[in-house]
C-alpha atoms as a PDB file:
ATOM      1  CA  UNK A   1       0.000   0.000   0.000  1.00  0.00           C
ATOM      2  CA  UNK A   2       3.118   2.389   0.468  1.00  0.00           C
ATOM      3  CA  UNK A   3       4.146   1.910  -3.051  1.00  0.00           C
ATOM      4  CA  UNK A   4       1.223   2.900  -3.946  1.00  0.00           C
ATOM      5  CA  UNK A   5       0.914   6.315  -1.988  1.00  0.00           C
ATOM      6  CA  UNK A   6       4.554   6.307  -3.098  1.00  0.00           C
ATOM      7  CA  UNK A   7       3.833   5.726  -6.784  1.00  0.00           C
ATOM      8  CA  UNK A   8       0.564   8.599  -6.657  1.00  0.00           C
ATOM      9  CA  UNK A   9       2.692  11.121  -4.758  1.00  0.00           C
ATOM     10  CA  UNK A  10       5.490  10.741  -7.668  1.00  0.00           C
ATOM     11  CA  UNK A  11       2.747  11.048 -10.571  1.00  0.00           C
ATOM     12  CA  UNK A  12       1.374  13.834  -8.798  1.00  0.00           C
ATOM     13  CA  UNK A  13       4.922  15.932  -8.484  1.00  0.00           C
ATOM     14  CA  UNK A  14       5.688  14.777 -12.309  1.00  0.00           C
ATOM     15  CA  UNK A  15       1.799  16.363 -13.475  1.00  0.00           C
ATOM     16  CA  UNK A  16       2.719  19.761 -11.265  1.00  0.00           C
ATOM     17  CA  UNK A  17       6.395  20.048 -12.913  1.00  0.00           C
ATOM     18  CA  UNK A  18       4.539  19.399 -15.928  1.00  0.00           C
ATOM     19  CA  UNK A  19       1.415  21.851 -15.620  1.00  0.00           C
ATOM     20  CA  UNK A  20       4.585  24.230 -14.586  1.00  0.00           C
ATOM     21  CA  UNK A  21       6.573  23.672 -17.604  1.00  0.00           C
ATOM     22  CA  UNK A  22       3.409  23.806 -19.923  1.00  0.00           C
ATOM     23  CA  UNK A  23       2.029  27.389 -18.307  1.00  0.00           C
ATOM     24  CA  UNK A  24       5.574  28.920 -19.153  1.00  0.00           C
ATOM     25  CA  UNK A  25       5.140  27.962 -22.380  1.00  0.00           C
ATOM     26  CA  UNK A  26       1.798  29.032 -23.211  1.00  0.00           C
ATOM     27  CA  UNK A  27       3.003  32.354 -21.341  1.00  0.00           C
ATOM     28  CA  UNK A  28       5.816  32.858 -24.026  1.00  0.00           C
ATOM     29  CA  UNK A  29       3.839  31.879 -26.856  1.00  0.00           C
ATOM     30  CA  UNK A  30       0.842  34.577 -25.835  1.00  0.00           C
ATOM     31  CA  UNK A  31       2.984  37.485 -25.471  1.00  0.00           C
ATOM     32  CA  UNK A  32       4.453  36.260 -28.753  1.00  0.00           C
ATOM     33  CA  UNK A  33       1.253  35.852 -30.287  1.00  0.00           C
ATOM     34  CA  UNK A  34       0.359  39.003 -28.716  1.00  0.00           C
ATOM     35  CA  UNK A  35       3.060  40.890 -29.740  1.00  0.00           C
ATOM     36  CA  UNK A  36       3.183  39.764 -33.528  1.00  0.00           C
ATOM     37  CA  UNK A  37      -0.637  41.118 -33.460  1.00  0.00           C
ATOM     38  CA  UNK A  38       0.049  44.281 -32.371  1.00  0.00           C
ATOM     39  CA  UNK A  39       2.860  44.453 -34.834  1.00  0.00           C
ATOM     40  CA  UNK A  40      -0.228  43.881 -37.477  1.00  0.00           C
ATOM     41  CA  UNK A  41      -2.038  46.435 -36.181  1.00  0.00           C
ATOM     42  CA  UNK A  42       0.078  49.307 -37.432  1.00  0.00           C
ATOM     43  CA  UNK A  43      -1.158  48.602 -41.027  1.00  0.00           C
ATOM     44  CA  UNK A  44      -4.704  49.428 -41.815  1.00  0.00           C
ATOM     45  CA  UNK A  45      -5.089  45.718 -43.727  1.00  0.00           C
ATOM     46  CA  UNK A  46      -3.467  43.258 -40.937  1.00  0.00           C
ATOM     47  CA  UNK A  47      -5.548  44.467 -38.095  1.00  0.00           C
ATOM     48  CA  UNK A  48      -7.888  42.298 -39.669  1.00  0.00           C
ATOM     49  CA  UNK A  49      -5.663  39.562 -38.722  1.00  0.00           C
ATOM     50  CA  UNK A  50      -4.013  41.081 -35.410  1.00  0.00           C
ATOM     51  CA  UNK A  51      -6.992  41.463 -33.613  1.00  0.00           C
ATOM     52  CA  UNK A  52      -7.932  38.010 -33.548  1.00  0.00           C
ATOM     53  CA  UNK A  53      -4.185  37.364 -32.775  1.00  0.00           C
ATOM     54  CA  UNK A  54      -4.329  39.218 -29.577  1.00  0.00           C
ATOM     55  CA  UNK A  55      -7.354  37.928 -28.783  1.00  0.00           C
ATOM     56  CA  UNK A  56      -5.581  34.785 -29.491  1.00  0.00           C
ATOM     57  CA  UNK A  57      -2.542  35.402 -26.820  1.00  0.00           C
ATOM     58  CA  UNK A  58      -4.868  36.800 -24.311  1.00  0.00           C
ATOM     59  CA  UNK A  59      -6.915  33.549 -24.114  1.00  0.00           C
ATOM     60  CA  UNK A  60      -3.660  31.134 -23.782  1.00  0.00           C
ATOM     61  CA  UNK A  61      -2.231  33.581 -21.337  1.00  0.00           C
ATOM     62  CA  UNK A  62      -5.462  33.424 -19.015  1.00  0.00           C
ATOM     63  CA  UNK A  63      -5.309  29.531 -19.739  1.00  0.00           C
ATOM     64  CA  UNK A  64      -1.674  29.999 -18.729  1.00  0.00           C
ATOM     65  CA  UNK A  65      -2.999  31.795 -15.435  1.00  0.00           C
ATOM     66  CA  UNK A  66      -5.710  29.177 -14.766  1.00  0.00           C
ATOM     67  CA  UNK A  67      -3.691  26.172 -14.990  1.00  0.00           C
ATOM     68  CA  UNK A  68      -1.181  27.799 -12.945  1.00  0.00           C
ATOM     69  CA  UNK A  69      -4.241  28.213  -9.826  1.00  0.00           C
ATOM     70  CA  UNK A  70      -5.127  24.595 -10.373  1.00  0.00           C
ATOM     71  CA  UNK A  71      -1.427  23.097 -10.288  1.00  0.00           C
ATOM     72  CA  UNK A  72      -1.077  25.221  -6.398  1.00  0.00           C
ATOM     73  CA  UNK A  73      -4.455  24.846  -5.036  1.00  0.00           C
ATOM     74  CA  UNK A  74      -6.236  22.266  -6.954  1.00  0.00           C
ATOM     75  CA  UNK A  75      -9.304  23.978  -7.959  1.00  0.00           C
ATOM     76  CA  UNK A  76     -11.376  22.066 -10.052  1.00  0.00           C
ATOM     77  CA  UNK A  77     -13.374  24.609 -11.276  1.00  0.00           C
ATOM     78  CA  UNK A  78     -10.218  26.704 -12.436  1.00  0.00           C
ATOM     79  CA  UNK A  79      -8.765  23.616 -14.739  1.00  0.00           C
ATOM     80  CA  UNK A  80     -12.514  23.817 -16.186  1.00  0.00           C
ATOM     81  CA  UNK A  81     -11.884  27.228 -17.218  1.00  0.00           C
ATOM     82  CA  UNK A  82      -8.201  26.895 -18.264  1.00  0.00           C
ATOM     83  CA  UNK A  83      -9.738  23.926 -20.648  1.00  0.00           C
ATOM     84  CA  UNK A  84     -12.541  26.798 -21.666  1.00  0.00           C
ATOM     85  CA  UNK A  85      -9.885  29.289 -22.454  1.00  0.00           C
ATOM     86  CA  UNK A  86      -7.655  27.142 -24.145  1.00  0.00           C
ATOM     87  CA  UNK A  87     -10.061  25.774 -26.360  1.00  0.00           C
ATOM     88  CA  UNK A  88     -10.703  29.230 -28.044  1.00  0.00           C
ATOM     89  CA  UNK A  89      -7.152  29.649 -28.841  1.00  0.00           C
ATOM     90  CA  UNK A  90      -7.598  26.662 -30.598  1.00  0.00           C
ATOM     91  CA  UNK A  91     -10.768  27.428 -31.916  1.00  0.00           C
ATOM     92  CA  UNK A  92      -9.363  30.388 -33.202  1.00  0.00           C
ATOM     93  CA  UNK A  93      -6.261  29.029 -34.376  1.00  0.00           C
ATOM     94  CA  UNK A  94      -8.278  26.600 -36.130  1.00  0.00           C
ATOM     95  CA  UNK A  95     -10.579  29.585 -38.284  1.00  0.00           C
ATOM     96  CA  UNK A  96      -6.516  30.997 -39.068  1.00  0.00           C
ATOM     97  CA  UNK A  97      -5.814  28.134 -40.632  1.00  0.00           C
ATOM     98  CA  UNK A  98      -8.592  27.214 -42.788  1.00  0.00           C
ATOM     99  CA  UNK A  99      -9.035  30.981 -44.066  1.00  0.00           C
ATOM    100  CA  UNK A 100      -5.464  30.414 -44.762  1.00  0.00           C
ATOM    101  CA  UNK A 101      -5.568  27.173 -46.973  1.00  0.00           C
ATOM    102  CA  UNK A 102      -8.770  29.082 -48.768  1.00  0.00           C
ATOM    103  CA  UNK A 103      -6.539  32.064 -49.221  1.00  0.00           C
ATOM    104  CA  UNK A 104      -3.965  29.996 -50.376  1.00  0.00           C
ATOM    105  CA  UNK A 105      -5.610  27.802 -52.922  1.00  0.00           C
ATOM    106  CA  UNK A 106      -7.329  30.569 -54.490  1.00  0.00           C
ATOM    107  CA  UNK A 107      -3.570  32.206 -54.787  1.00  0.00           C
ATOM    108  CA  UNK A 108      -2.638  29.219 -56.597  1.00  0.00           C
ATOM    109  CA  UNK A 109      -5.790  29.218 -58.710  1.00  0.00           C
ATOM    110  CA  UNK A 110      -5.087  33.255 -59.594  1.00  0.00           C
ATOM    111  CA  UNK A 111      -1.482  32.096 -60.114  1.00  0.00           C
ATOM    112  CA  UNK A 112      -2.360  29.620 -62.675  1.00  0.00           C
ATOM    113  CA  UNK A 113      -4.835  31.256 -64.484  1.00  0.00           C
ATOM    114  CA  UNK A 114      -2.672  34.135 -65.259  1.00  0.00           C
ATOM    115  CA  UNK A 115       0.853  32.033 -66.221  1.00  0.00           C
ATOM    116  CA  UNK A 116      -1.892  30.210 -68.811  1.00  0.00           C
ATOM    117  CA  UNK A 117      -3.365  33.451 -70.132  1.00  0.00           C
ATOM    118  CA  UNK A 118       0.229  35.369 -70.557  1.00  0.00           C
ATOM    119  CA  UNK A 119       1.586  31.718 -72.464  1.00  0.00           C
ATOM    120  CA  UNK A 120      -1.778  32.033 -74.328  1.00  0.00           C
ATOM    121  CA  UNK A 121      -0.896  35.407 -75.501  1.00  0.00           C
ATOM    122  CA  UNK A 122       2.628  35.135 -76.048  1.00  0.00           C
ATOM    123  CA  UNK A 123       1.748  32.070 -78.232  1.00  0.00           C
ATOM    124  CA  UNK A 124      -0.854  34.300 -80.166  1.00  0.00           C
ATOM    125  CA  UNK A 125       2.129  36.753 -80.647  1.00  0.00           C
ATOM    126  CA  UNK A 126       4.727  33.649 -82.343  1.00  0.00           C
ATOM    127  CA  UNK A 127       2.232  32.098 -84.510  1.00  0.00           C
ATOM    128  CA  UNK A 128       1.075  35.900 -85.407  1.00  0.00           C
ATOM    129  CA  UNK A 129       4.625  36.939 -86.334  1.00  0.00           C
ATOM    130  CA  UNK A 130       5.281  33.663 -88.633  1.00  0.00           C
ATOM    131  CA  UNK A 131       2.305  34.001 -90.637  1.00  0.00           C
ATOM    132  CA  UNK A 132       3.268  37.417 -91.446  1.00  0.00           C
END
């Protein structure tokens, strides 16, 4: 029965240094996120993308904060919330990410479209200036 308390107290001290690790990352990786936001924000077109990036730091740093209360008290209902608050990051991360691949494909749709039209027209031009 010893190994046992033994064994719990040991998985308990490894989730803690864990949590702890984890919290200082999502800390770093808010401000970041939070930072590279408000770097968008100075131009006109990319605070349409840094708003939702600081609102995208601010929920993992409150996640960050909430995670931090459970791992030294324990509070249940604060690891609900950390959960809550990390799952919009994701969320949001998640919208990012598919406007991006839309954005993207239609780039590579534009891309193509135009490289056919201009070898279109410069073939036009050759066969024009051979029959001539």
């Amino acid at each position: 029965m010893e190994d046992f308390n033994n064994l719990s107290h040991q998985s308990l001290n490894i989730t803690q240094y864990n949590i702890s690790k984890m919290t200082k990352d999502m800390n770093f990786v808010g401000l970041a996120t939070i930072i590279y936001g408000a770097i968008n924000c100075l131009m006109i077109i990319g605070a349409i993308i840094g708003i939702p990036l600081i609102f995208m730091g601010l929920r993992i740093r409150e996640a960050a904060n909430l995670f931090d209360i459970y791992n030294h008290s324990g509070d249940q209902a604060a690891l609900n919330n950390a959960f809550e608050k990390q799952h919009r990051y994701f969320y949001i991360q998640k919208i990012f990410i598919i406007i991006s691949l839309i954005f993207m494909v239609l780039y590579i749709v534009t891309m193509v479209s135009i490289f056919s039209f201009m070898g279109y027209s410069a073939d036009n031009e050759i066969y024009s200036m051979l029959l001539s």
